[in-house]
N, C-alpha and C. Protein backbone atom coordinates (compact mmCIF):
# COMPACT_ATOMS: atom_id res chain seq x y z
N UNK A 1 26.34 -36.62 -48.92
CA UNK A 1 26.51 -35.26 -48.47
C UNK A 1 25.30 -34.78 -47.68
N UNK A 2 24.15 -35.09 -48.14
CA UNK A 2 22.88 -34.71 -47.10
C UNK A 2 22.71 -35.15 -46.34
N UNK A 3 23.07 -36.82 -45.71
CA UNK A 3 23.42 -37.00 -44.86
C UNK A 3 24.29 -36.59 -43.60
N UNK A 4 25.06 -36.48 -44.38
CA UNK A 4 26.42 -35.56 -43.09
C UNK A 4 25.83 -34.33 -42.69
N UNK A 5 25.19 -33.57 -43.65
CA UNK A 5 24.64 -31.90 -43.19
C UNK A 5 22.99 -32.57 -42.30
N UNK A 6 22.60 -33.49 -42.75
CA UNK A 6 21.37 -33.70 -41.32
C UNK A 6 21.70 -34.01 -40.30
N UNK A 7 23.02 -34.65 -39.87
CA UNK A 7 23.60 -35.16 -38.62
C UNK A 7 24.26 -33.89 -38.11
N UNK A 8 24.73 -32.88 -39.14
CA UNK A 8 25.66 -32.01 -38.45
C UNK A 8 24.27 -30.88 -37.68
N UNK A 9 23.51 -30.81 -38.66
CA UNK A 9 22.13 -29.73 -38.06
C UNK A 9 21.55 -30.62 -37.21
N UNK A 10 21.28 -31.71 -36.83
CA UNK A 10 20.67 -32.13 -35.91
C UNK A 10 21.29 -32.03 -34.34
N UNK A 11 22.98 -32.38 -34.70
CA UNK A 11 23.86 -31.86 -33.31
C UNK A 11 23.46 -30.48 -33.39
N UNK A 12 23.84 -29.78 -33.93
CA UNK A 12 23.78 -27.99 -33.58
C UNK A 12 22.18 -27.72 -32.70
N UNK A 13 20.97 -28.32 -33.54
CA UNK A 13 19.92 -28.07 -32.69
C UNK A 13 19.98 -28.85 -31.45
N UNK A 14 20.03 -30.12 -31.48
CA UNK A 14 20.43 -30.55 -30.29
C UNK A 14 21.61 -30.02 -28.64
N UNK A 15 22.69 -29.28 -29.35
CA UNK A 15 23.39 -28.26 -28.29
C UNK A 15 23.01 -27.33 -28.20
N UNK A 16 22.13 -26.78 -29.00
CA UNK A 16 21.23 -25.52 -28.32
C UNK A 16 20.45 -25.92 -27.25
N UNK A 17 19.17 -26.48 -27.53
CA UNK A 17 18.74 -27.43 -26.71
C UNK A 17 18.77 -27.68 -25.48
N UNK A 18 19.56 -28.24 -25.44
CA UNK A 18 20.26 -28.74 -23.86
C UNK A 18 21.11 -27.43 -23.41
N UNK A 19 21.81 -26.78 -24.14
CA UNK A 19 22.60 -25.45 -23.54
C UNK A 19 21.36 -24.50 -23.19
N UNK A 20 20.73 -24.34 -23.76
CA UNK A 20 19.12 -23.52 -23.61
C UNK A 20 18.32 -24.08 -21.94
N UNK A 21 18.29 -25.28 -22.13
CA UNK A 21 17.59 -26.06 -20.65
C UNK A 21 18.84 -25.75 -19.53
N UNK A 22 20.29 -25.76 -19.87
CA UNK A 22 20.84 -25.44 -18.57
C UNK A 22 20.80 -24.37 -17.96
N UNK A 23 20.67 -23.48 -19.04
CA UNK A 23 21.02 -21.79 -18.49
C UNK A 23 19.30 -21.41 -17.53
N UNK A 24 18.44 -21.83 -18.48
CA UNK A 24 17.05 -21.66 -18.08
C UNK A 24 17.36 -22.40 -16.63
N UNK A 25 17.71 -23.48 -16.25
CA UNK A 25 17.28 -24.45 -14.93
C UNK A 25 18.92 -23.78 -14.22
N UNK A 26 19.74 -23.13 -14.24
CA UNK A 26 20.79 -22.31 -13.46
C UNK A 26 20.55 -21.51 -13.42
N UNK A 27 20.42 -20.44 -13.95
CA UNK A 27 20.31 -19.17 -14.02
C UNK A 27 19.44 -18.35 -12.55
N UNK A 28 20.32 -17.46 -12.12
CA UNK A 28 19.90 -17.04 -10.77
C UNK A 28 18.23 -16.54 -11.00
N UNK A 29 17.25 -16.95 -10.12
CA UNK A 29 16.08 -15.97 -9.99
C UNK A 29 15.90 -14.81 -9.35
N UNK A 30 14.83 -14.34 -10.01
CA UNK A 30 15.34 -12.74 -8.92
C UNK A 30 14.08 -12.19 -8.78
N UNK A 31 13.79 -12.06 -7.55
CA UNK A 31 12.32 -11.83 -6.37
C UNK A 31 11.66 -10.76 -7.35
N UNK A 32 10.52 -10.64 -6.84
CA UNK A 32 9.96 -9.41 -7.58
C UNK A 32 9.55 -8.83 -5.89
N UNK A 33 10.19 -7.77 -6.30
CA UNK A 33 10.41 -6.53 -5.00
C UNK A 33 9.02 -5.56 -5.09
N UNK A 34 8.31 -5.61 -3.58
CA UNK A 34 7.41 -4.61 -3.33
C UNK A 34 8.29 -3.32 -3.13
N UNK A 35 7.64 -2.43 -3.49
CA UNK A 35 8.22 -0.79 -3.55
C UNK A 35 9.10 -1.02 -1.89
N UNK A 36 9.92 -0.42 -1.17
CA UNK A 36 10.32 0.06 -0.26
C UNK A 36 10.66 1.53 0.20
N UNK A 37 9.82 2.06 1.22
CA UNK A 37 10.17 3.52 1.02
C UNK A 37 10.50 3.91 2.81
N UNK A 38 11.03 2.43 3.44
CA UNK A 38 11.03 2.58 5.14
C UNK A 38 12.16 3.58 4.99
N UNK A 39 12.06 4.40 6.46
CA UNK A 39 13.23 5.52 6.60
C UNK A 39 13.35 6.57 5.97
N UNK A 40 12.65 6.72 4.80
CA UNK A 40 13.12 8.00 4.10
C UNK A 40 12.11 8.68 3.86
N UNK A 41 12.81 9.89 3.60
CA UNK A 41 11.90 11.20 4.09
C UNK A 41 11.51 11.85 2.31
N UNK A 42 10.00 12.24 2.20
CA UNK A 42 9.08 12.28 0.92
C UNK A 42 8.68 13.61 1.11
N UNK A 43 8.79 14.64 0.03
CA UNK A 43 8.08 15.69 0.45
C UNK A 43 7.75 16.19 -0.90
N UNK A 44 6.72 16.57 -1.07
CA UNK A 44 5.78 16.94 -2.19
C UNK A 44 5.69 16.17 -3.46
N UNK A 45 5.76 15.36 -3.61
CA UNK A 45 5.67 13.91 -4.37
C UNK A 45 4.31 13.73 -5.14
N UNK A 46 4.03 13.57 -6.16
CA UNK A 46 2.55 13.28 -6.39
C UNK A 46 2.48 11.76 -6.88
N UNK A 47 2.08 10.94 -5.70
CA UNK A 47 1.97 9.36 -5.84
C UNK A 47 0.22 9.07 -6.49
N UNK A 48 -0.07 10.51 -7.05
CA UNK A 48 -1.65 9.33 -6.97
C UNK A 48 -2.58 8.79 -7.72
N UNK A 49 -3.20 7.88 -7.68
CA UNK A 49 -3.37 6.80 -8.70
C UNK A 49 -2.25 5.74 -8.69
N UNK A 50 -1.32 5.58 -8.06
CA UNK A 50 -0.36 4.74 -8.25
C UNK A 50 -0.52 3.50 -7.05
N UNK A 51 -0.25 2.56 -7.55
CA UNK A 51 -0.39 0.87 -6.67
C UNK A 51 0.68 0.86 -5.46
N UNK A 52 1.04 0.69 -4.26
CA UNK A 52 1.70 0.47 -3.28
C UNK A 52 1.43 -0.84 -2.46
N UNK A 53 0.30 -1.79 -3.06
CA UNK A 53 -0.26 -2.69 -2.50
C UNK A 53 1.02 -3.67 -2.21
N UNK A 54 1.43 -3.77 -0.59
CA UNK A 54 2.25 -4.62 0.23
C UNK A 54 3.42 -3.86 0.16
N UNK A 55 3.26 -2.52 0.20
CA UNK A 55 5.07 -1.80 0.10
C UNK A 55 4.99 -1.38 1.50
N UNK A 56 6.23 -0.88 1.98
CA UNK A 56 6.66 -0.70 3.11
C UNK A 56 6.84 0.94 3.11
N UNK A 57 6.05 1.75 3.96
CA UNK A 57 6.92 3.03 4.24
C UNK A 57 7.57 3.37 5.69
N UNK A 58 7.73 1.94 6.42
CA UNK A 58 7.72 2.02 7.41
C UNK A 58 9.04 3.21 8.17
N UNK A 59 8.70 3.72 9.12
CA UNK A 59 9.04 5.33 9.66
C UNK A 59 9.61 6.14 8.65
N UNK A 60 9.02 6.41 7.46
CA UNK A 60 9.10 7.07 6.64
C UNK A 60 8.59 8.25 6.95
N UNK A 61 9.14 9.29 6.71
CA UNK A 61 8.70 10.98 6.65
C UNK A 61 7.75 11.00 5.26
N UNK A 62 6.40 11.54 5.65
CA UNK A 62 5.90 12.24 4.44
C UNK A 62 5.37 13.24 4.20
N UNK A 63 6.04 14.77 3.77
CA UNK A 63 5.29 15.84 3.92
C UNK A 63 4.57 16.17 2.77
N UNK A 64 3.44 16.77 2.39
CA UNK A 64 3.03 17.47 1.50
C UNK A 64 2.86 16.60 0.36
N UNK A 65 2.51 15.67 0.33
CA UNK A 65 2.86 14.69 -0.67
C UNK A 65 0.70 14.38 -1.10
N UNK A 66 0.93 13.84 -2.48
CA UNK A 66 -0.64 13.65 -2.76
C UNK A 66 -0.39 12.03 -3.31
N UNK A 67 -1.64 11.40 -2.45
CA UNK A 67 -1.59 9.94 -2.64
C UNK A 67 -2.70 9.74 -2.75
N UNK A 68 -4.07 10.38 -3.51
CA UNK A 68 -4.71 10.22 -3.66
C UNK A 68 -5.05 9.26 -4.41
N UNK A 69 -6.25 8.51 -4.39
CA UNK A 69 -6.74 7.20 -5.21
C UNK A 69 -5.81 6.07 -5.34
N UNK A 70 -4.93 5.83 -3.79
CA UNK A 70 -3.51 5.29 -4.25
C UNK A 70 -4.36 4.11 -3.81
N UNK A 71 -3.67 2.89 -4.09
CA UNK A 71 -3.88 1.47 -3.35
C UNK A 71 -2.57 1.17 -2.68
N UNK A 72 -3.12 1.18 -1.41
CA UNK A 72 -1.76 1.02 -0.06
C UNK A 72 -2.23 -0.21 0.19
N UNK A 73 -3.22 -0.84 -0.15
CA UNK A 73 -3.65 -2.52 0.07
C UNK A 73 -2.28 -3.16 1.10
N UNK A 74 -2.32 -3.67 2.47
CA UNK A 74 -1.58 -4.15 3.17
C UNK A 74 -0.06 -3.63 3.52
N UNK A 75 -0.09 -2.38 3.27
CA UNK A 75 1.00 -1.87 3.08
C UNK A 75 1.42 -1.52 4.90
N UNK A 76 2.57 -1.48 4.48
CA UNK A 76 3.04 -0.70 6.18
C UNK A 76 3.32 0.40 6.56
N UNK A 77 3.11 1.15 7.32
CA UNK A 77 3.56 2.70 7.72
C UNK A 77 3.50 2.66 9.16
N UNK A 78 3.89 1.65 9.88
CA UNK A 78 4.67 1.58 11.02
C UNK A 78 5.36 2.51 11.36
N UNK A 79 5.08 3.36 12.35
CA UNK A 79 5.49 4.06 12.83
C UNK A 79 6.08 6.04 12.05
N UNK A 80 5.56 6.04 10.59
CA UNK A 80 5.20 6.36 9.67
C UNK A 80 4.73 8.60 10.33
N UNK A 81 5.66 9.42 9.75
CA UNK A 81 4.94 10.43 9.82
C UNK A 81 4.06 11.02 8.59
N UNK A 82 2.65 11.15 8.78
CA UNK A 82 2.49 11.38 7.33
C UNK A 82 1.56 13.31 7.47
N UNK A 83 2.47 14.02 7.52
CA UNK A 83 2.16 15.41 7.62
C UNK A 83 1.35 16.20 6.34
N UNK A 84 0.22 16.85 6.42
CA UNK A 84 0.02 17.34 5.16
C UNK A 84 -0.20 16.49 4.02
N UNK A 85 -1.22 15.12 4.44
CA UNK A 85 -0.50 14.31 3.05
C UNK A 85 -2.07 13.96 2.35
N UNK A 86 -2.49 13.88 1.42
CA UNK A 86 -3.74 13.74 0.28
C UNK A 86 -3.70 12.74 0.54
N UNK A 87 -4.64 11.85 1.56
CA UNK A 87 -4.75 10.09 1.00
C UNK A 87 -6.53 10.16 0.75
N UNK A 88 -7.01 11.01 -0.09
CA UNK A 88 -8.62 11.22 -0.64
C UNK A 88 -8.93 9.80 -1.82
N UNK A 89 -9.73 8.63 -0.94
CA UNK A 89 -9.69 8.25 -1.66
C UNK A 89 -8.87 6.54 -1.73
N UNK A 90 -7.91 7.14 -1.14
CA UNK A 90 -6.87 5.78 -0.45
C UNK A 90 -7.27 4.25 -0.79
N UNK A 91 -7.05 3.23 -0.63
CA UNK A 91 -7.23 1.93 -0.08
C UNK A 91 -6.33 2.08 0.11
N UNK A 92 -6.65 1.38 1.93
CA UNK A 92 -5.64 1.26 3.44
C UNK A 92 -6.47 0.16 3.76
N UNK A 93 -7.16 -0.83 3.02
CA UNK A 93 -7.27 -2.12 3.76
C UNK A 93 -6.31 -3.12 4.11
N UNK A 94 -6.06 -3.11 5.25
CA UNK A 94 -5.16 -4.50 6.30
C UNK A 94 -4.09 -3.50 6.28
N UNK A 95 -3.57 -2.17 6.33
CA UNK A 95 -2.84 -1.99 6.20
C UNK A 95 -2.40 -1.87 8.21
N UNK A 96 -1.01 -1.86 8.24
CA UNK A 96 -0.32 -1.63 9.15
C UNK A 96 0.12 -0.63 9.82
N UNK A 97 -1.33 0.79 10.19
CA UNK A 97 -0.90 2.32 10.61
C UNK A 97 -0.32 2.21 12.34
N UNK A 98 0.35 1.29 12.85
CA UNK A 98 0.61 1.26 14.24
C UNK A 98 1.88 2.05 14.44
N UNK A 99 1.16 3.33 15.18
CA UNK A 99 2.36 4.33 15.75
C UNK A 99 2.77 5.45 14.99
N UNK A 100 1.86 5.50 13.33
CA UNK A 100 1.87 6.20 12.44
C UNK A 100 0.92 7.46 12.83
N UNK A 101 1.84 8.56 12.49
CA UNK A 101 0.89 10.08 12.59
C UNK A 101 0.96 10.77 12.13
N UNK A 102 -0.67 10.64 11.79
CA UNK A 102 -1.45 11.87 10.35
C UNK A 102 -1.35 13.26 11.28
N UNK A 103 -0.73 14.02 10.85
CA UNK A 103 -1.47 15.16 11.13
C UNK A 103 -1.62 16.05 10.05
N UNK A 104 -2.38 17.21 10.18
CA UNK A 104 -3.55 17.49 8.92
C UNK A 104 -3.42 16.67 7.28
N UNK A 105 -3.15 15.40 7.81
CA UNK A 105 -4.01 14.64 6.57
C UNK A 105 -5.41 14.51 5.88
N UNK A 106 -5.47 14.13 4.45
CA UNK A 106 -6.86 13.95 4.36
C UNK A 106 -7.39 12.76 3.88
N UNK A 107 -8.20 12.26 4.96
CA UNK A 107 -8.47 10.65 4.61
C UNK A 107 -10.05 11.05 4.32
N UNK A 108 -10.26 11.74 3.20
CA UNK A 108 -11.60 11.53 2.94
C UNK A 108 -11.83 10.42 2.16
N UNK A 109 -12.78 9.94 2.14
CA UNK A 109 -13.50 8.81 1.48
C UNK A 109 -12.58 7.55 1.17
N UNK A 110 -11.10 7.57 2.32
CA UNK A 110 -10.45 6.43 2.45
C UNK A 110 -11.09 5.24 2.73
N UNK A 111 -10.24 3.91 2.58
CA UNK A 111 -10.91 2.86 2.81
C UNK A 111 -10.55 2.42 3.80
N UNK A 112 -10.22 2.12 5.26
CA UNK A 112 -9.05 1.28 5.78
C UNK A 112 -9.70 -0.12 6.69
N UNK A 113 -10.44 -0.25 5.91
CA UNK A 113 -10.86 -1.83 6.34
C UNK A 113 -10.00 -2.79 7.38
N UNK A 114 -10.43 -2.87 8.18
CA UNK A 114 -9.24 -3.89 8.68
C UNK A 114 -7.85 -3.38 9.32
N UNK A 115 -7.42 -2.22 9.05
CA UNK A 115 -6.07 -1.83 9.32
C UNK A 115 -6.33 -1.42 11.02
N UNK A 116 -4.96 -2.09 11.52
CA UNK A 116 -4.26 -2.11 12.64
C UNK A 116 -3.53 -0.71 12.53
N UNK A 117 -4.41 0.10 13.57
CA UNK A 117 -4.12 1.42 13.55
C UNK A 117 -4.05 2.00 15.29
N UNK A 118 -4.27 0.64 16.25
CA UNK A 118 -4.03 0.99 17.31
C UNK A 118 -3.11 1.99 18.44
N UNK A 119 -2.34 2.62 17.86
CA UNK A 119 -1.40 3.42 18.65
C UNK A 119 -1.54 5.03 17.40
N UNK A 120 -1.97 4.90 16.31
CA UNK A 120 -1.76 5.87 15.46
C UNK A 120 -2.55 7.18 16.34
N UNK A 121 -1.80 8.12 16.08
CA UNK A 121 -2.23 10.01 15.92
C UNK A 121 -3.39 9.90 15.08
N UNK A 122 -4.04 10.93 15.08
CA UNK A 122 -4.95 11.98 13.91
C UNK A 122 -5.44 13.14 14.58
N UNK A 123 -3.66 13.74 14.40
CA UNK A 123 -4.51 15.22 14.79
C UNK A 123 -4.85 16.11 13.50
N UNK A 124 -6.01 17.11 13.49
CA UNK A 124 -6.41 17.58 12.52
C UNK A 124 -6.70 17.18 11.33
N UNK A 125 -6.72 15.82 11.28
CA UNK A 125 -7.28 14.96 10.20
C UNK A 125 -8.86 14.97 9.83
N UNK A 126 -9.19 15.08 8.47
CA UNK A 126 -10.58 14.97 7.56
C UNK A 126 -10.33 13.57 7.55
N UNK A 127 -11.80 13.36 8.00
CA UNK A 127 -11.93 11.71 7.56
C UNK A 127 -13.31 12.19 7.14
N UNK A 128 -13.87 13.09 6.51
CA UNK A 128 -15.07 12.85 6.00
C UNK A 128 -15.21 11.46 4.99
N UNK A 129 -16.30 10.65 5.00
CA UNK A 129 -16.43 9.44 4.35
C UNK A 129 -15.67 8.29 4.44
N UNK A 130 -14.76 8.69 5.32
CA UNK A 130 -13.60 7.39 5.94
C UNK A 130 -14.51 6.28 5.87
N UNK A 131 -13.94 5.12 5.46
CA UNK A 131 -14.75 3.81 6.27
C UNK A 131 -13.48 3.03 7.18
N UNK A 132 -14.06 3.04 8.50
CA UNK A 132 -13.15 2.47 9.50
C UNK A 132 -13.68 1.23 9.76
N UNK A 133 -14.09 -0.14 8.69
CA UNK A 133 -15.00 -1.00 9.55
C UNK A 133 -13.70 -1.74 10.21
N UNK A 134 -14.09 -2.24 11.18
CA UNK A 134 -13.10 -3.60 11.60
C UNK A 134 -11.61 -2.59 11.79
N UNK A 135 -11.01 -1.53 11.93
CA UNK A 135 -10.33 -0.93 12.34
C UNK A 135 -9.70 -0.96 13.72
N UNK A 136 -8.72 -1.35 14.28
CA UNK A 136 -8.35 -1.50 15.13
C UNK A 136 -7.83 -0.57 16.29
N UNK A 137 -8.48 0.37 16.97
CA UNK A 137 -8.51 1.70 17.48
C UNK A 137 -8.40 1.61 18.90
N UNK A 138 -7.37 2.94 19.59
CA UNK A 138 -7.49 3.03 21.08
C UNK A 138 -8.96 3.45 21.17
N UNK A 139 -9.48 3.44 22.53
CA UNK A 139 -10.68 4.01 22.84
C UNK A 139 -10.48 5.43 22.85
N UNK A 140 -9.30 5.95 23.34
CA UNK A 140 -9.59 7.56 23.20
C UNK A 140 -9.79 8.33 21.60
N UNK A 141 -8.49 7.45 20.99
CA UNK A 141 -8.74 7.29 19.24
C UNK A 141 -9.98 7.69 18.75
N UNK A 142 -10.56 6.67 18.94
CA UNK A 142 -12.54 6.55 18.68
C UNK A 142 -13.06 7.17 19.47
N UNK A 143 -13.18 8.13 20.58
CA UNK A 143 -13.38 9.34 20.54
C UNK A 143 -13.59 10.33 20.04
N UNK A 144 -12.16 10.56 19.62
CA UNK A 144 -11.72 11.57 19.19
C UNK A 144 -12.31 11.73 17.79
N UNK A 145 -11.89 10.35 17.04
CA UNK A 145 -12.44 10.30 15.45
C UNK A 145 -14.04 10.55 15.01
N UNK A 146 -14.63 10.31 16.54
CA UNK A 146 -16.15 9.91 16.84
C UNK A 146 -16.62 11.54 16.19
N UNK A 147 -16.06 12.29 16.87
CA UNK A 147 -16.53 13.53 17.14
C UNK A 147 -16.13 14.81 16.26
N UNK A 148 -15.90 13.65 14.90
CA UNK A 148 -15.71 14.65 13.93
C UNK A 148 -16.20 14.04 12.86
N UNK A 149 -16.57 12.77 12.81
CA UNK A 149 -17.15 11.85 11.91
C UNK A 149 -18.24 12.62 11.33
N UNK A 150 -18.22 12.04 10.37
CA UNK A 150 -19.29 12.59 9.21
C UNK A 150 -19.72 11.97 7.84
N UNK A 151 -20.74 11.74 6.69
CA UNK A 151 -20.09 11.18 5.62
C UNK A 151 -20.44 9.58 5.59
N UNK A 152 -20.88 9.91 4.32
CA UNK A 152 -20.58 8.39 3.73
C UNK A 152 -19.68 7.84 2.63
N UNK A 153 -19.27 6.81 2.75
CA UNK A 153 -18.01 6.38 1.82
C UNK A 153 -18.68 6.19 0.69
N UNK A 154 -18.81 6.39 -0.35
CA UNK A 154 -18.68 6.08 -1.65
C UNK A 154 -18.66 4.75 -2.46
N UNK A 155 -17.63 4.21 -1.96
CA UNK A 155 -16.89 3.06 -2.09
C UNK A 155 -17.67 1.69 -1.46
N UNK A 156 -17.93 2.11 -0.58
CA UNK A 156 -18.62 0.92 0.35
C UNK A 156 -19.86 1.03 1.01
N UNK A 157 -20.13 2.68 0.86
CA UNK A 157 -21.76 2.93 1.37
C UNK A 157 -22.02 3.05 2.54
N UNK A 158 -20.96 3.18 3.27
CA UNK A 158 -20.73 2.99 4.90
C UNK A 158 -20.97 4.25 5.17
N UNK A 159 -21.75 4.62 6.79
CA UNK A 159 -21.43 5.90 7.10
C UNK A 159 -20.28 6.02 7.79
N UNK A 160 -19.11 6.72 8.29
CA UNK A 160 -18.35 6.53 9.30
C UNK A 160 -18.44 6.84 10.31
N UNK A 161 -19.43 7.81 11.08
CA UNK A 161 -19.74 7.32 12.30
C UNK A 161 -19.79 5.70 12.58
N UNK A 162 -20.81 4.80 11.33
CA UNK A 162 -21.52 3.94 12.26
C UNK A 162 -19.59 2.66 12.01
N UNK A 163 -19.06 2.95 10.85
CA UNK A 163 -17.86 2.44 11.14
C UNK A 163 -17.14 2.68 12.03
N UNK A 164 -17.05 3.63 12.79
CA UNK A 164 -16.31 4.08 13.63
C UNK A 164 -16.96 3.29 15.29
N UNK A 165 -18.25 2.97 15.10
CA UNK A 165 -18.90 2.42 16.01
C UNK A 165 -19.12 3.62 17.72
N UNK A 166 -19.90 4.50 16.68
CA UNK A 166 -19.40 5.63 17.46
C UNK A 166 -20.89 5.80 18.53
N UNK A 167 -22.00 5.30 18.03
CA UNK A 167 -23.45 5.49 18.60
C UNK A 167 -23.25 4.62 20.02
């Protein structure tokens, strides 16, 4: 009799087993999704402190919204309106601001290292303490940004004039 009940428990663990390894090695996978917020329109939202690193807001509306201390790390805002919006604080390194426009945003003591921001607006924008190193800017852009620059970043110790490469 103990025999028969070790052969019968040894099949049962044994079809678990193998039924366990098929489902695991079939079983559909499923991506892990960066936030998406392209196209749609945001208005008074309080995002901040919150991670966005590689999400998309690309031509997204954003009014009135606070994104302070956010991490936008590589994120996109292609073509992106961002009206009235708190980015105090930001990481916008590598991010993708091409064609995106701040107007009275506040990029104080943002980071945007690296970000491709060549076609972007900033009208009435605070960039006190901005760091723009390696920023990818029209010449009238850097002008414009030149001549309101002020501030050192916090974060990185940079002044933004001299990020801005404004001397």
């Amino acid at each position: 009799m103990s025999r028969l009940f070790q052969i019968a428990v040894t099949a049962v663990v044994w079809i678990v087993a193998v039924g366990t390894i098929a489902l695991v090695s079939f079983a559909p996978a499923f991506p892990a999704f960066a936030n998406d917020y392209n196209k749609q329109t945001i208005v008074g939202e309080d995002f901040s402190g919150r991670n966005f690193k590689d999400s998309s807001f690309t031509k997204a509306i954003l009014r009135n919204c606070n994104l302070s201390n956010v991490d936008l790390e590589g994120v996109s805002l292609f073509g992106a309106t961002l009206d009235r919006v708190n980015l105090e604080g930001a990481n916008l390194k590598n991010a993708t601001l091409d064609m995106a426009r701040f107007r009275q945003a506040n990029l104080t003591n943002a980071v945007l290292e690296g970000a491709f921001a060549f076609n972007a607006e900033f009208k009435d924008t605070v960039i006190d303490g901005a760091d723009f190193t390696d920023v990818f800017l029209r010449y009238d852009d850097q002008a414009q940004l030149c001549s309101i620059a002020q501030g050192t970043n916090p974060v990185t110790g940079r002044k933004t004039s001299e990020t801005l490469d404004c001397e």
